[in-house]
Protein backbone atom coordinates (compact mmCIF):
# COMPACT_ATOMS: atom_id res chain seq x y z
CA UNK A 1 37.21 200.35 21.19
CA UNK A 2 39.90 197.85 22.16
CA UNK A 3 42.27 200.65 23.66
CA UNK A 4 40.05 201.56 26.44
CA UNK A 5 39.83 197.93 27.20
CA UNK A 6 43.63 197.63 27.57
CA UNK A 7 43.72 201.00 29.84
CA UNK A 8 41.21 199.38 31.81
CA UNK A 9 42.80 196.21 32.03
CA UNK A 10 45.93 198.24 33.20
CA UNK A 11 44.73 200.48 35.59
CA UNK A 12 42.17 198.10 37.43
CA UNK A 13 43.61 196.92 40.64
CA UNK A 14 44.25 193.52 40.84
CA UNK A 15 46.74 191.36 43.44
CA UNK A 16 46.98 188.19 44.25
CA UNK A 17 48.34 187.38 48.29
CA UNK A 18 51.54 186.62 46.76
CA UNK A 19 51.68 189.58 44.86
CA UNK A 20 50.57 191.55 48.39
CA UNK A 21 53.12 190.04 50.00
CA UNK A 22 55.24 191.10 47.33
CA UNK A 23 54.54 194.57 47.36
CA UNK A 24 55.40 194.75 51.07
CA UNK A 25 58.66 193.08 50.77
CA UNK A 26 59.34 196.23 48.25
CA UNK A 27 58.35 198.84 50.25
CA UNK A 28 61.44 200.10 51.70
CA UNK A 29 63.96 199.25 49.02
CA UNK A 30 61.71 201.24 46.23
CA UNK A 31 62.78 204.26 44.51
CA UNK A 32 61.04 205.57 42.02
CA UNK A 33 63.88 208.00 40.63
CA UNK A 34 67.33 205.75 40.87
CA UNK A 35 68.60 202.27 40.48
CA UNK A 36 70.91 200.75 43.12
CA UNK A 37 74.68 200.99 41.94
CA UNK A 38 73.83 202.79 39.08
CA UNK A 39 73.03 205.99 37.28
CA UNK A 40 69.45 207.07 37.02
CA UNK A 41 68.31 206.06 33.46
CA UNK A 42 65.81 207.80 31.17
CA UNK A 43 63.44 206.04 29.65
CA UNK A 44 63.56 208.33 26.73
CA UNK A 45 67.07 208.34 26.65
CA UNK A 46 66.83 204.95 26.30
CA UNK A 47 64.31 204.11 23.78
CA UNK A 48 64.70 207.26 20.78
CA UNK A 49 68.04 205.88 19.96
CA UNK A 50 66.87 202.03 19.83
CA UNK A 51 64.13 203.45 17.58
CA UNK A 52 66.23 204.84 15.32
CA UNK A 53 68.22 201.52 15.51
CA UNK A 54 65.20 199.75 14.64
CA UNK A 55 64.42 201.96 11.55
CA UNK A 56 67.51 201.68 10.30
CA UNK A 57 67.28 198.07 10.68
CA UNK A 58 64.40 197.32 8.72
CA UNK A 59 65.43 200.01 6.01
CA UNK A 60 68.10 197.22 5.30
CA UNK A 61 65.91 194.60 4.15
CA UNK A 62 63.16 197.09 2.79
CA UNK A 63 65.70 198.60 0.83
CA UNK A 64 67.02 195.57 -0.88
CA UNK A 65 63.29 195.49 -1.61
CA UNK A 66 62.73 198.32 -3.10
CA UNK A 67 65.87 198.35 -4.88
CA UNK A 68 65.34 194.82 -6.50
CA UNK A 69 61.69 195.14 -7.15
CA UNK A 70 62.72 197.84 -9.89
CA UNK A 71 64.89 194.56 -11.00
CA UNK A 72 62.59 191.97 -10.71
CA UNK A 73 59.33 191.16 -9.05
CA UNK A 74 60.08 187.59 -9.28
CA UNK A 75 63.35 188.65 -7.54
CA UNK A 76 61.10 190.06 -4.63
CA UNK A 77 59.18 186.76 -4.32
CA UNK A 78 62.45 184.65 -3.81
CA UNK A 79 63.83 187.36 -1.04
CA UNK A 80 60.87 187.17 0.64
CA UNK A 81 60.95 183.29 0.91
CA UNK A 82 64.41 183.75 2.05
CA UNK A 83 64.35 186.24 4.79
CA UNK A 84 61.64 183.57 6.59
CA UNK A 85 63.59 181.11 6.67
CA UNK A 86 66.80 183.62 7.89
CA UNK A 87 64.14 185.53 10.29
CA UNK A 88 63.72 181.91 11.51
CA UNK A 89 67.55 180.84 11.76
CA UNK A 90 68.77 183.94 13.44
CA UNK A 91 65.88 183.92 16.50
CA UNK A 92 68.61 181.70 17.73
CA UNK A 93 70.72 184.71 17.97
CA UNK A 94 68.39 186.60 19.76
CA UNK A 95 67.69 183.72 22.15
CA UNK A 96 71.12 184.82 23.37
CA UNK A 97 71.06 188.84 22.96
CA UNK A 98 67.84 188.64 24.91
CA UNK A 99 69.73 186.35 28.09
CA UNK A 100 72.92 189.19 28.15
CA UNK A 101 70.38 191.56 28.78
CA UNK A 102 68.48 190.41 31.00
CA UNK A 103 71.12 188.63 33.36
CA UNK A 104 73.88 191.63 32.73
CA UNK A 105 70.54 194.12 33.58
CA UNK A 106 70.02 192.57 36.83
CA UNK A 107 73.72 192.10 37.33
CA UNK A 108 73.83 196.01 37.47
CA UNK A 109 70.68 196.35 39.32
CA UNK A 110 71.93 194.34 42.06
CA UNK A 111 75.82 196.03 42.02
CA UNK A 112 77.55 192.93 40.42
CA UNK A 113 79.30 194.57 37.95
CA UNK A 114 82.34 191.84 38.21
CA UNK A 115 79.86 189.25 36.69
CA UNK A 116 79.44 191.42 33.04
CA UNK A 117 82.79 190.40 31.71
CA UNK A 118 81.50 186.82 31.76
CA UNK A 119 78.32 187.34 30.88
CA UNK A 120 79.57 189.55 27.69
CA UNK A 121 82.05 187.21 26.49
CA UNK A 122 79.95 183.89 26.75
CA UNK A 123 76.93 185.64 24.91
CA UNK A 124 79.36 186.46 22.18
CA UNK A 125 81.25 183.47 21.55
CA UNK A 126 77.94 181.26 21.48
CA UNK A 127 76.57 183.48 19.22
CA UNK A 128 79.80 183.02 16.91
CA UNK A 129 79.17 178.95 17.75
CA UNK A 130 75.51 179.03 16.57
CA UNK A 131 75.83 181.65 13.79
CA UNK A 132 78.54 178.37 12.16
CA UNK A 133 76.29 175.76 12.75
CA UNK A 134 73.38 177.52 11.16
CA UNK A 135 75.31 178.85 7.95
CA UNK A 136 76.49 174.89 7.53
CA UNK A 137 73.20 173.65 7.72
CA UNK A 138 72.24 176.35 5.00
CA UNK A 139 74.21 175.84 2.28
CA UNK A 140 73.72 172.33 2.94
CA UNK A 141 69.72 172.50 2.96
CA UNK A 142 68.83 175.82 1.89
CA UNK A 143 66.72 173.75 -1.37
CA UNK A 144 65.17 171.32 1.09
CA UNK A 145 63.76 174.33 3.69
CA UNK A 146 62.26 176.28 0.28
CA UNK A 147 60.62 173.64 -0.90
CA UNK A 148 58.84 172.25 2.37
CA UNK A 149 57.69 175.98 2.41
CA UNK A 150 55.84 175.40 -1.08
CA UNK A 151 57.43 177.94 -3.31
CA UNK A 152 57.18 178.26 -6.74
CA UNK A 153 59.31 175.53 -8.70
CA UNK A 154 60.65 178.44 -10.88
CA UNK A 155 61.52 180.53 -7.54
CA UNK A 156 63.64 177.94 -6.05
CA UNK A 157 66.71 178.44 -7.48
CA UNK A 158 67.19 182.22 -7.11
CA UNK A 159 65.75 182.02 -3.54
CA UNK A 160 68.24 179.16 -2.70
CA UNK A 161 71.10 181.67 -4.32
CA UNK A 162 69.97 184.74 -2.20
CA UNK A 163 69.43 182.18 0.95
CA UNK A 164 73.37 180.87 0.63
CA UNK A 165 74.93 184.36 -0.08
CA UNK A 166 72.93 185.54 3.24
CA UNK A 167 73.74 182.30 5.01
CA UNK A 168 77.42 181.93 4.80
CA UNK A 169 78.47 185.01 6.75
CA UNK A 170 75.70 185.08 9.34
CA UNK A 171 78.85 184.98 11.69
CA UNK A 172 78.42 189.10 11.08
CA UNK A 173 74.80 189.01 12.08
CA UNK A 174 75.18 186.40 15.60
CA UNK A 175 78.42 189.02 16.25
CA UNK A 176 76.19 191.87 15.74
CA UNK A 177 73.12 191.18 17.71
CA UNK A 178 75.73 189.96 20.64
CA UNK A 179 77.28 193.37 20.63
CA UNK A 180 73.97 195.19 20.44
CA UNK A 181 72.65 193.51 23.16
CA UNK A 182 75.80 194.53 25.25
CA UNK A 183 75.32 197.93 23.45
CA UNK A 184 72.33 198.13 25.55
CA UNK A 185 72.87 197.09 29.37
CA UNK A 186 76.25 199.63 28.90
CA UNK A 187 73.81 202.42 27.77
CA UNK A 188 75.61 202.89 24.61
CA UNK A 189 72.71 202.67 22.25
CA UNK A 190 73.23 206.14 20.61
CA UNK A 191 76.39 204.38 19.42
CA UNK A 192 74.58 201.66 17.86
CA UNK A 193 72.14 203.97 16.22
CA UNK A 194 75.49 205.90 14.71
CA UNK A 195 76.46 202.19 13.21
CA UNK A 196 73.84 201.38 11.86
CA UNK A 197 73.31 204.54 9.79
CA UNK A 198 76.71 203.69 8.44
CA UNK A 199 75.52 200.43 7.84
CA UNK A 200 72.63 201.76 5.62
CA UNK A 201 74.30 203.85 3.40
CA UNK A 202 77.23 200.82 3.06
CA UNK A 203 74.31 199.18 1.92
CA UNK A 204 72.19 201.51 -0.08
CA UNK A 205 75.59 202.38 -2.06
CA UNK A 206 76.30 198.33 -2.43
CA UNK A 207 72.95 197.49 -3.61
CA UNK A 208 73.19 200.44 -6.12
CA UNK A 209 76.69 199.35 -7.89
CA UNK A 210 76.06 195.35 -7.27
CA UNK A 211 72.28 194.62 -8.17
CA UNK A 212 72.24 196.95 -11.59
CA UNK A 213 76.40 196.23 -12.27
CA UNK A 214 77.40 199.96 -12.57
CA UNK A 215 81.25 201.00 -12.65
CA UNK A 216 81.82 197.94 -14.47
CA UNK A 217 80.53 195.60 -11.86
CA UNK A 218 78.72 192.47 -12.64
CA UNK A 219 75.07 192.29 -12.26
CA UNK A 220 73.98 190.13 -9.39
CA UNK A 221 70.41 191.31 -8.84
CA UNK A 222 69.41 189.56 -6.06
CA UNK A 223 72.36 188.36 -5.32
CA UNK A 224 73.97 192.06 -5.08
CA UNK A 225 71.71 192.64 -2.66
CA UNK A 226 73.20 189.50 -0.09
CA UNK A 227 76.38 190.53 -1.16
CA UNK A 228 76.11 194.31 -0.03
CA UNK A 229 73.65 193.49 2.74
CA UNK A 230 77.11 191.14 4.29
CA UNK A 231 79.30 194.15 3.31
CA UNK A 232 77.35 196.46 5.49
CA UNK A 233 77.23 193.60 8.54
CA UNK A 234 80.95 193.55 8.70
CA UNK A 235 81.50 197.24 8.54
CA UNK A 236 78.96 197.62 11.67
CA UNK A 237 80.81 194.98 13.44
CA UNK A 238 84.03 196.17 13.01
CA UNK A 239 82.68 200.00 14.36
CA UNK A 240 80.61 198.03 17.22
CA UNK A 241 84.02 196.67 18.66
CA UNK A 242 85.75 199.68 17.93
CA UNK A 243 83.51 201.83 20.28
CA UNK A 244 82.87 199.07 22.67
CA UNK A 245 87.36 199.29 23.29
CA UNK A 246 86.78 203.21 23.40
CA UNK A 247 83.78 203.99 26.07
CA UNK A 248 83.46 200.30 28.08
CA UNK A 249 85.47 199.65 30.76
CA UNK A 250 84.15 195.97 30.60
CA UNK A 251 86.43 193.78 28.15
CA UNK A 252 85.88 190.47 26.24
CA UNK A 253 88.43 188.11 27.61
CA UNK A 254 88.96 184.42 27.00
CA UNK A 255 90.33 184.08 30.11
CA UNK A 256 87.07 184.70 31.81
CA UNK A 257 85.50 181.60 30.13
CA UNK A 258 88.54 179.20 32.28
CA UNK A 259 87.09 177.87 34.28
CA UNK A 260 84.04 177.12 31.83
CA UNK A 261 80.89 179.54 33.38
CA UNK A 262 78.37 176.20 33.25
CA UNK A 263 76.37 178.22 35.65
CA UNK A 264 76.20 181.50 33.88
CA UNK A 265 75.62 179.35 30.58
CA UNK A 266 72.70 177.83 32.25
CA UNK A 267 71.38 180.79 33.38
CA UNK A 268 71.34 181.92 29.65
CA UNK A 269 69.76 179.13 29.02
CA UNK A 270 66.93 178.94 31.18
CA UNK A 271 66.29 183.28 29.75
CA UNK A 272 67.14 182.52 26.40
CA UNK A 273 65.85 178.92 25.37
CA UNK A 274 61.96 180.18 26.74
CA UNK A 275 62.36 183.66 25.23
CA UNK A 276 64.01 182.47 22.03
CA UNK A 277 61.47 179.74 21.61
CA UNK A 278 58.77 182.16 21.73
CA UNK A 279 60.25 184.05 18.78
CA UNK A 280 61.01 181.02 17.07
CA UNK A 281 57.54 179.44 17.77
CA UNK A 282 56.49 182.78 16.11
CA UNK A 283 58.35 182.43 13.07
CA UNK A 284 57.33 178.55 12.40
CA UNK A 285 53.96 179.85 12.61
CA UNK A 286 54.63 182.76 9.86
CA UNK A 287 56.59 180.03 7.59
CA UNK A 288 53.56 178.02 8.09
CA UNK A 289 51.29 180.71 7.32
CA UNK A 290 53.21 181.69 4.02
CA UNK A 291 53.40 178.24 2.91
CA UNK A 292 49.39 178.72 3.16
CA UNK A 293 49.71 181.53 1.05
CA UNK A 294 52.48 179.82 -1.29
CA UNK A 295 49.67 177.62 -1.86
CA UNK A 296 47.26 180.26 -2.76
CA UNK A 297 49.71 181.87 -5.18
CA UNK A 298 49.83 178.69 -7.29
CA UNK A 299 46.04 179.33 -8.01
CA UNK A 300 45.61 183.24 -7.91
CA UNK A 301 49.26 184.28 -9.04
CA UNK A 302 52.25 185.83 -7.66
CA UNK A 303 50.50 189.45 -7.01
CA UNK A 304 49.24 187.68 -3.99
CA UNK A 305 52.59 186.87 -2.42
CA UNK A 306 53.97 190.25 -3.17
CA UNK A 307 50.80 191.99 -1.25
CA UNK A 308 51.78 189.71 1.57
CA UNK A 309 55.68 190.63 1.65
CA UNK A 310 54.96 194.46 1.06
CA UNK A 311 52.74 194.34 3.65
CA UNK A 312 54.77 192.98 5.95
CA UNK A 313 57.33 195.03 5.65
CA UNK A 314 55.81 198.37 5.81
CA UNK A 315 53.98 196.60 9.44
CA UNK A 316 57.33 196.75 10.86
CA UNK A 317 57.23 200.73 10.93
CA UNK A 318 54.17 201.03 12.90
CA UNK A 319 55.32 198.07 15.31
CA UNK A 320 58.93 200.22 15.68
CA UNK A 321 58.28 202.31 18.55
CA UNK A 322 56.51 199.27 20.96
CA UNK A 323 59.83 197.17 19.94
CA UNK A 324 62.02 200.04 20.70
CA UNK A 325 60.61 201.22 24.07
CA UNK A 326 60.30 197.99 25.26
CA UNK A 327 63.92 196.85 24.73
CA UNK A 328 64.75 200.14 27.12
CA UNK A 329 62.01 198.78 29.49
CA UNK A 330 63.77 195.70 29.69
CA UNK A 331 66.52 197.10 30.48
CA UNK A 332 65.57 199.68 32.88
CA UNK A 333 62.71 196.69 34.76
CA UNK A 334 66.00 193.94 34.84
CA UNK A 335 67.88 197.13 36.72
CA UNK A 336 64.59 197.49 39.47
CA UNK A 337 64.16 193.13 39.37
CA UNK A 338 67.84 192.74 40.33
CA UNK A 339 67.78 195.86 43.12
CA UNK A 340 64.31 194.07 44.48
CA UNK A 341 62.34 197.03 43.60
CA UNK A 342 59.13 195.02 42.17
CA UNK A 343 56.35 197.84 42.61
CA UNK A 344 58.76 200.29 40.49
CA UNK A 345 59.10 197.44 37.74
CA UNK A 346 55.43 196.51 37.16
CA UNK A 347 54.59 200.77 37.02
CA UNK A 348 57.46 201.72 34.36
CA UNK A 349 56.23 197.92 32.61
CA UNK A 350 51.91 199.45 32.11
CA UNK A 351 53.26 202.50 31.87
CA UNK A 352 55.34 201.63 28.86
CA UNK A 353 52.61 199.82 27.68
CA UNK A 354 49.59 202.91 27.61
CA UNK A 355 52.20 205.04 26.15
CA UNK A 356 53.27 202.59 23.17
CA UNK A 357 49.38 201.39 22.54
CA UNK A 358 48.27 205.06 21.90
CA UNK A 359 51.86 205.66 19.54
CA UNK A 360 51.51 202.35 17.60
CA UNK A 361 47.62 203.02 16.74
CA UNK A 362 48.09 206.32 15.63
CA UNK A 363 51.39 205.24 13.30
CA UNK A 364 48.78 202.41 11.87
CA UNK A 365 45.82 204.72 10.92
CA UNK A 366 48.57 206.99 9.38
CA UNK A 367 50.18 204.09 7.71
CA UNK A 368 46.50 203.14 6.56
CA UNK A 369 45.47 206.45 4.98
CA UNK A 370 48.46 206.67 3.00
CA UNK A 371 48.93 202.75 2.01
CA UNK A 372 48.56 203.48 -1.58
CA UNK A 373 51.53 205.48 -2.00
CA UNK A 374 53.52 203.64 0.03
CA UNK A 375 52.61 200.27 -1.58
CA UNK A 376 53.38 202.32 -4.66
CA UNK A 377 57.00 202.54 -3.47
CA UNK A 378 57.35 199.00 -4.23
CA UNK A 379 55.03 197.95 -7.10
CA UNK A 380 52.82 199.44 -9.99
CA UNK A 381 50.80 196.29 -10.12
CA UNK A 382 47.22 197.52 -9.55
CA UNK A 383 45.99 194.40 -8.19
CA UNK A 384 48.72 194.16 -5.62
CA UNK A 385 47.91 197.78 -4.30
CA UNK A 386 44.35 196.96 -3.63
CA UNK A 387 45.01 193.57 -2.08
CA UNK A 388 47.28 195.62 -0.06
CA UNK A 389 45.26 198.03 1.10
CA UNK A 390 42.54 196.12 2.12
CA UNK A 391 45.17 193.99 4.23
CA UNK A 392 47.18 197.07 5.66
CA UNK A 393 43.17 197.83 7.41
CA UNK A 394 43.53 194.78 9.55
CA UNK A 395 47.22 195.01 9.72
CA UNK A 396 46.15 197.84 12.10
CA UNK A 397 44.20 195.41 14.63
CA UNK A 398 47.26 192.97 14.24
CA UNK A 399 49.67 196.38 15.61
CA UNK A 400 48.13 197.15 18.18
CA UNK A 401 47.45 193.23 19.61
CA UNK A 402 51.77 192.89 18.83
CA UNK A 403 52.51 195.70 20.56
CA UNK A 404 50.93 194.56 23.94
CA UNK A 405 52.66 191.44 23.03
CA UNK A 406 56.23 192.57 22.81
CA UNK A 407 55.99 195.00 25.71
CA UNK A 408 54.28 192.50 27.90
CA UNK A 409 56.70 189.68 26.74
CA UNK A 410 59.80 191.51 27.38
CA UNK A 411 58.73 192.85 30.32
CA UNK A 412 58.26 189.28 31.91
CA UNK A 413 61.24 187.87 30.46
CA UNK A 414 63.28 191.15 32.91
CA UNK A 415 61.44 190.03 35.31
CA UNK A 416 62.73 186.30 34.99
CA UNK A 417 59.04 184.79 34.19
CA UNK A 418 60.35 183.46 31.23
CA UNK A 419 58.38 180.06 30.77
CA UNK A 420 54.54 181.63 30.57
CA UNK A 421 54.74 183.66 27.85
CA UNK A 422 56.36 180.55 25.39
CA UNK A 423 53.52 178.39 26.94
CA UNK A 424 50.91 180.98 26.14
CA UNK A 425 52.74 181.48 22.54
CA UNK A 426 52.88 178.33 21.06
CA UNK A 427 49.32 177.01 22.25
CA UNK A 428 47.44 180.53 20.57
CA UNK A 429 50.13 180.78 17.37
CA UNK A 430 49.55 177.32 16.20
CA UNK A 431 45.86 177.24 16.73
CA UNK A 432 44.69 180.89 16.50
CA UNK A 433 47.07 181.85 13.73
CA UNK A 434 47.96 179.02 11.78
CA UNK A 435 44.91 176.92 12.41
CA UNK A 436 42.42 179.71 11.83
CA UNK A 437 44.53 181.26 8.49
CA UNK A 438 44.03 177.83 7.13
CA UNK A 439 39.87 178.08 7.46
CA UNK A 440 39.66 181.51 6.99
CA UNK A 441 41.88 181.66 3.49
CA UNK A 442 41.41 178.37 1.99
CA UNK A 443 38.04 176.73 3.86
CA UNK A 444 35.98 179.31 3.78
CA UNK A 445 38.00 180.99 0.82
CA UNK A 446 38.58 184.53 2.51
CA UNK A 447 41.92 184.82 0.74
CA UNK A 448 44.55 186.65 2.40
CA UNK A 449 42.11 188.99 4.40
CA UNK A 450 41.42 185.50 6.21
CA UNK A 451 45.18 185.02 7.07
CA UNK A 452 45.41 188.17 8.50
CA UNK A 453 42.39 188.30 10.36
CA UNK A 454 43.69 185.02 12.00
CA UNK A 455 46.80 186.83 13.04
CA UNK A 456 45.31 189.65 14.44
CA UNK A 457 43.18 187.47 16.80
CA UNK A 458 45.76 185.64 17.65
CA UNK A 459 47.97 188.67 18.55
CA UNK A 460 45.47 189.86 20.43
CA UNK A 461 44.14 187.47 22.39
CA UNK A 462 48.08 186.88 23.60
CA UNK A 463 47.86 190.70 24.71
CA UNK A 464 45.80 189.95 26.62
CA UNK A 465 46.60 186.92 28.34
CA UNK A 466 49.50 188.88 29.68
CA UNK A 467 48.00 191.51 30.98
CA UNK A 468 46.23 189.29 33.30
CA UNK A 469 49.53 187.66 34.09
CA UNK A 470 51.13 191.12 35.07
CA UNK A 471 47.93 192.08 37.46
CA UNK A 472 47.94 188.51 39.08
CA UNK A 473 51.43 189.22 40.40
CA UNK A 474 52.93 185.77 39.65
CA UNK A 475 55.85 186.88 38.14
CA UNK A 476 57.22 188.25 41.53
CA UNK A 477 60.14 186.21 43.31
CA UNK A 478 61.60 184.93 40.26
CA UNK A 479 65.04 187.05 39.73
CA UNK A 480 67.80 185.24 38.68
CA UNK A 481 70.13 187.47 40.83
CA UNK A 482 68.49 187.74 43.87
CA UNK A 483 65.49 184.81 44.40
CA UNK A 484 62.16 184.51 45.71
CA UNK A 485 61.73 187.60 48.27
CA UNK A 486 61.70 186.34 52.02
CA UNK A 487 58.31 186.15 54.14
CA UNK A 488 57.37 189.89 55.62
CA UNK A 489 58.09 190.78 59.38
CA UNK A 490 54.89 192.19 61.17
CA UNK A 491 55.70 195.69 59.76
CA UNK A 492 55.52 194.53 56.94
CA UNK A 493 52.44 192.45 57.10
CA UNK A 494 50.38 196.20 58.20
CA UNK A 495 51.66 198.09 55.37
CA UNK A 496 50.49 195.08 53.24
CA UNK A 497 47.29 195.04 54.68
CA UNK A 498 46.73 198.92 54.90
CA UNK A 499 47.43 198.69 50.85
């Protein structure tokens, strides 16, 4: 039912005169098949290698997991609690990530290739600033973040272990996600796909000697897991610069930074500080929500939590394939936005999004049907498995409203309409998600089913706010590289009018 209400959303025309006026501007630069100054570029050749990527990436955590849940459920609990607060922490990271590839996307689109050195080198060193401050403020407050989230007293001190281990070397993870992005607008993601394999079985093998203590090691539980989970971080960045020296002709260069690039830096800024805050906005609302079912957990017992974190973490799989193909469309749209071909950016940006709605639904009714084995994977615990299942059946509505939120999102941010989509975030997070979780689950005592039916009407409702925002055409004109599009001649104005 709601995926023939998104195709018609999509496919029913709607323009605003701006976005007329728009079109016509784009009506001679357009081209459908090439970007100016650059290689044609696959869409598919784009996005099977970022999904990989993105598997591999959330095998990491899953796989510490797994692997400690056969050490200790209460283990689980205090990694879960963790990674919120680190999922939190690091959106800073992406903040960044997301501004190289936007501004180094349109840099290409519109043949400024000169510009990427900067661009490259000031993403990565913030990152490296950031990635500092945050693991100081860590090990300095790790105790005070758990406990404002409401965990269990007896979970706070092998959370806070797990949270410093992490913490300290998050200089591997800002590095990282700075490379990857660059990974990206140099169309080297098969690369990063290569890494991260390496990084998994680095980590797999890690978690295997350091959380049990085989070949003499100490046992860490937990802790092994951090420990191998850095281990596998530095081994990726290491390979990331590696390749980067061997197939880039771009180079990092400190020299590039004298004098300072305030106005690069502020471009960033005004890409990453809107799209970061929307994925940090998103993540206070989820350590919100958990403290809401923290709270639970005190009466109802610690089965709860666990449904909620093995939930969560299989609903990354589904969600894989909208995240991956719209990181390539955000690529591909910031190419068309910085060569001023509009039309072309707004077809491959519905088109992206039909194609990932049907993928992402399918993946979630498959996910569904098969729930109790995979929620097996991670616990025996009959009473977590049913909770589970009867979550992962709304978990489907919630995957299908994210999806049209992180195509939709990303495609605006290419386009350089980066302000709406926080705006629109924070107003329906807080009140839709948080606000309704807390009625739902503990008002009207719906339990966790109440949580996530919050999210999913929060997600989406968000879809499809931003749907509307694509058809009204507002987000025309507002390229960082190139500016609003000038007024159309006469010609112009009849091919406007005859569309």
């Amino acid at each position: 039912m709601i995926l023939p209400i998104i195709f018609f959303l999509i496919h029913t025309p709607y323009y605003t005169t701006a976005a007329r006026a728009g079109r016509a501007y784009n009506m001679k630069s357009s081209n459908k098949n090439t970007l100016r100054n650059d290689q044609p570029m696959s869409m598919f050749r784009l996005t099977w290698p970022i999904f990989v990527e993105l598997l591999l990436n959330i095998m990491v955590y899953n796989v510490d997991q797994w692997m400690v849940s056969a050490y200790s459920e209460d283990a689980v609990s205090a990694i879960g609690n963790s990674g919120q607060i680190l999922s939190i922490l690091t959106m800073t990271f992406g903040l960044i990530s997301t501004a190289i590839t936007v501004l180094a996307s349109q840099y290409i689109g519109a043949g400024q290739r000169k510009k990427l050195q900067t661009v490259y080198t000031l993403g990565l060193a913030v990152n490296l600033v950031i990635s500092i401050i945050i693991s100081v403020a860590i090990v300095a407050f790790g105790r005070q973040m758990l406990s404002l989230m409401q965990i269990d007293p007896t979970l706070l001190d092998a959370a806070y272990e797990y949270l410093a281990y992490v913490g300290m070397f998050l200089v591997l993870q800002g590095a990282f996600m700075a490379l990857s992005a660059v990974f990206k607008t140099e169309n080297l993601m098969k690369y990063t796909m290569y890494i991260s394999m390496v990084m998994n079985v680095v980590n797999i093998v890690g978690n295997y000697f350091l959380i049990f203590g085989r070949a003499g090691l100490p046992e860490l539980g937990a802790n092994g897991a951090a420990v191998s989970t850095n281990i596998s971080r530095f081994v990726g960045v290491v390979l990331m610069f590696v390749v980067f020296y061997k197939k880039s002709e771009v180079r990092f260069s400190i020299r590039s930074l004298k004098p300072f690039p305030f106005k690069e830096l502020g471009k960033m800024l005004v890409i990453g500080v809107p799209s970061g805050g929307e994925s940090i906005s998103y993540d206070l609302s989820q350590m919100v929500i958990l403290s809401i079912v923290n709270v639970m957990t005190l009466t109802f017992g610690t089965y709860l939590l666990n449904a909620k974190i093995y939930v969560s973490s299989l609903s990354w799989f589904p969600s894989s394939f909208a995240n991956a193909i719209s990181i390539a469309a955000q690529v591909v749209v910031g190419r068309h936005i910085g060569a001023g071909d509009e039309d072309v950016a707004q077809k491959k940006i519905f088109r992206t999004l039909a194609v990932s709605a049907v993928i992402t639904m399918i993946t979630s009714v498959l996910f569904y049907i098969f729930c109790e084995p995979l929620l097996g994977l991670f616990t025996d615990n009959p009473e977590t498995i049913a909770l589970g299942k009867q979550i992962m059946f709304i978990e489907m509505f919630v995957d299908l409203g994210r999806c049209g939120n992180v195509v939709l999102v990303r495609g605006l941010q290419a386009t350089g309409d980066t302000k709406y989509p926080i705006a629109v975030g924070i107003v329906s997070m807080w009140i839709v998600a948080v606000g309704l979780s807390y009625v739902f689950a503990i008002v009207l005592g719906w339990g966790l089913a109440g949580v996530w039916i919050a999210m999913a009407m929060d997600e989406i409702i968000r879809a499809v706010i931003f749907i509307f925002r694509f058809r009204s055409g507002k987000w025309r004109g507002k390229s960082f590289v190139l500016g609003s599009p000038p007024a159309p001649d006469k010609e112009e104005e009849t091919q406007a009018a005859a569309v």
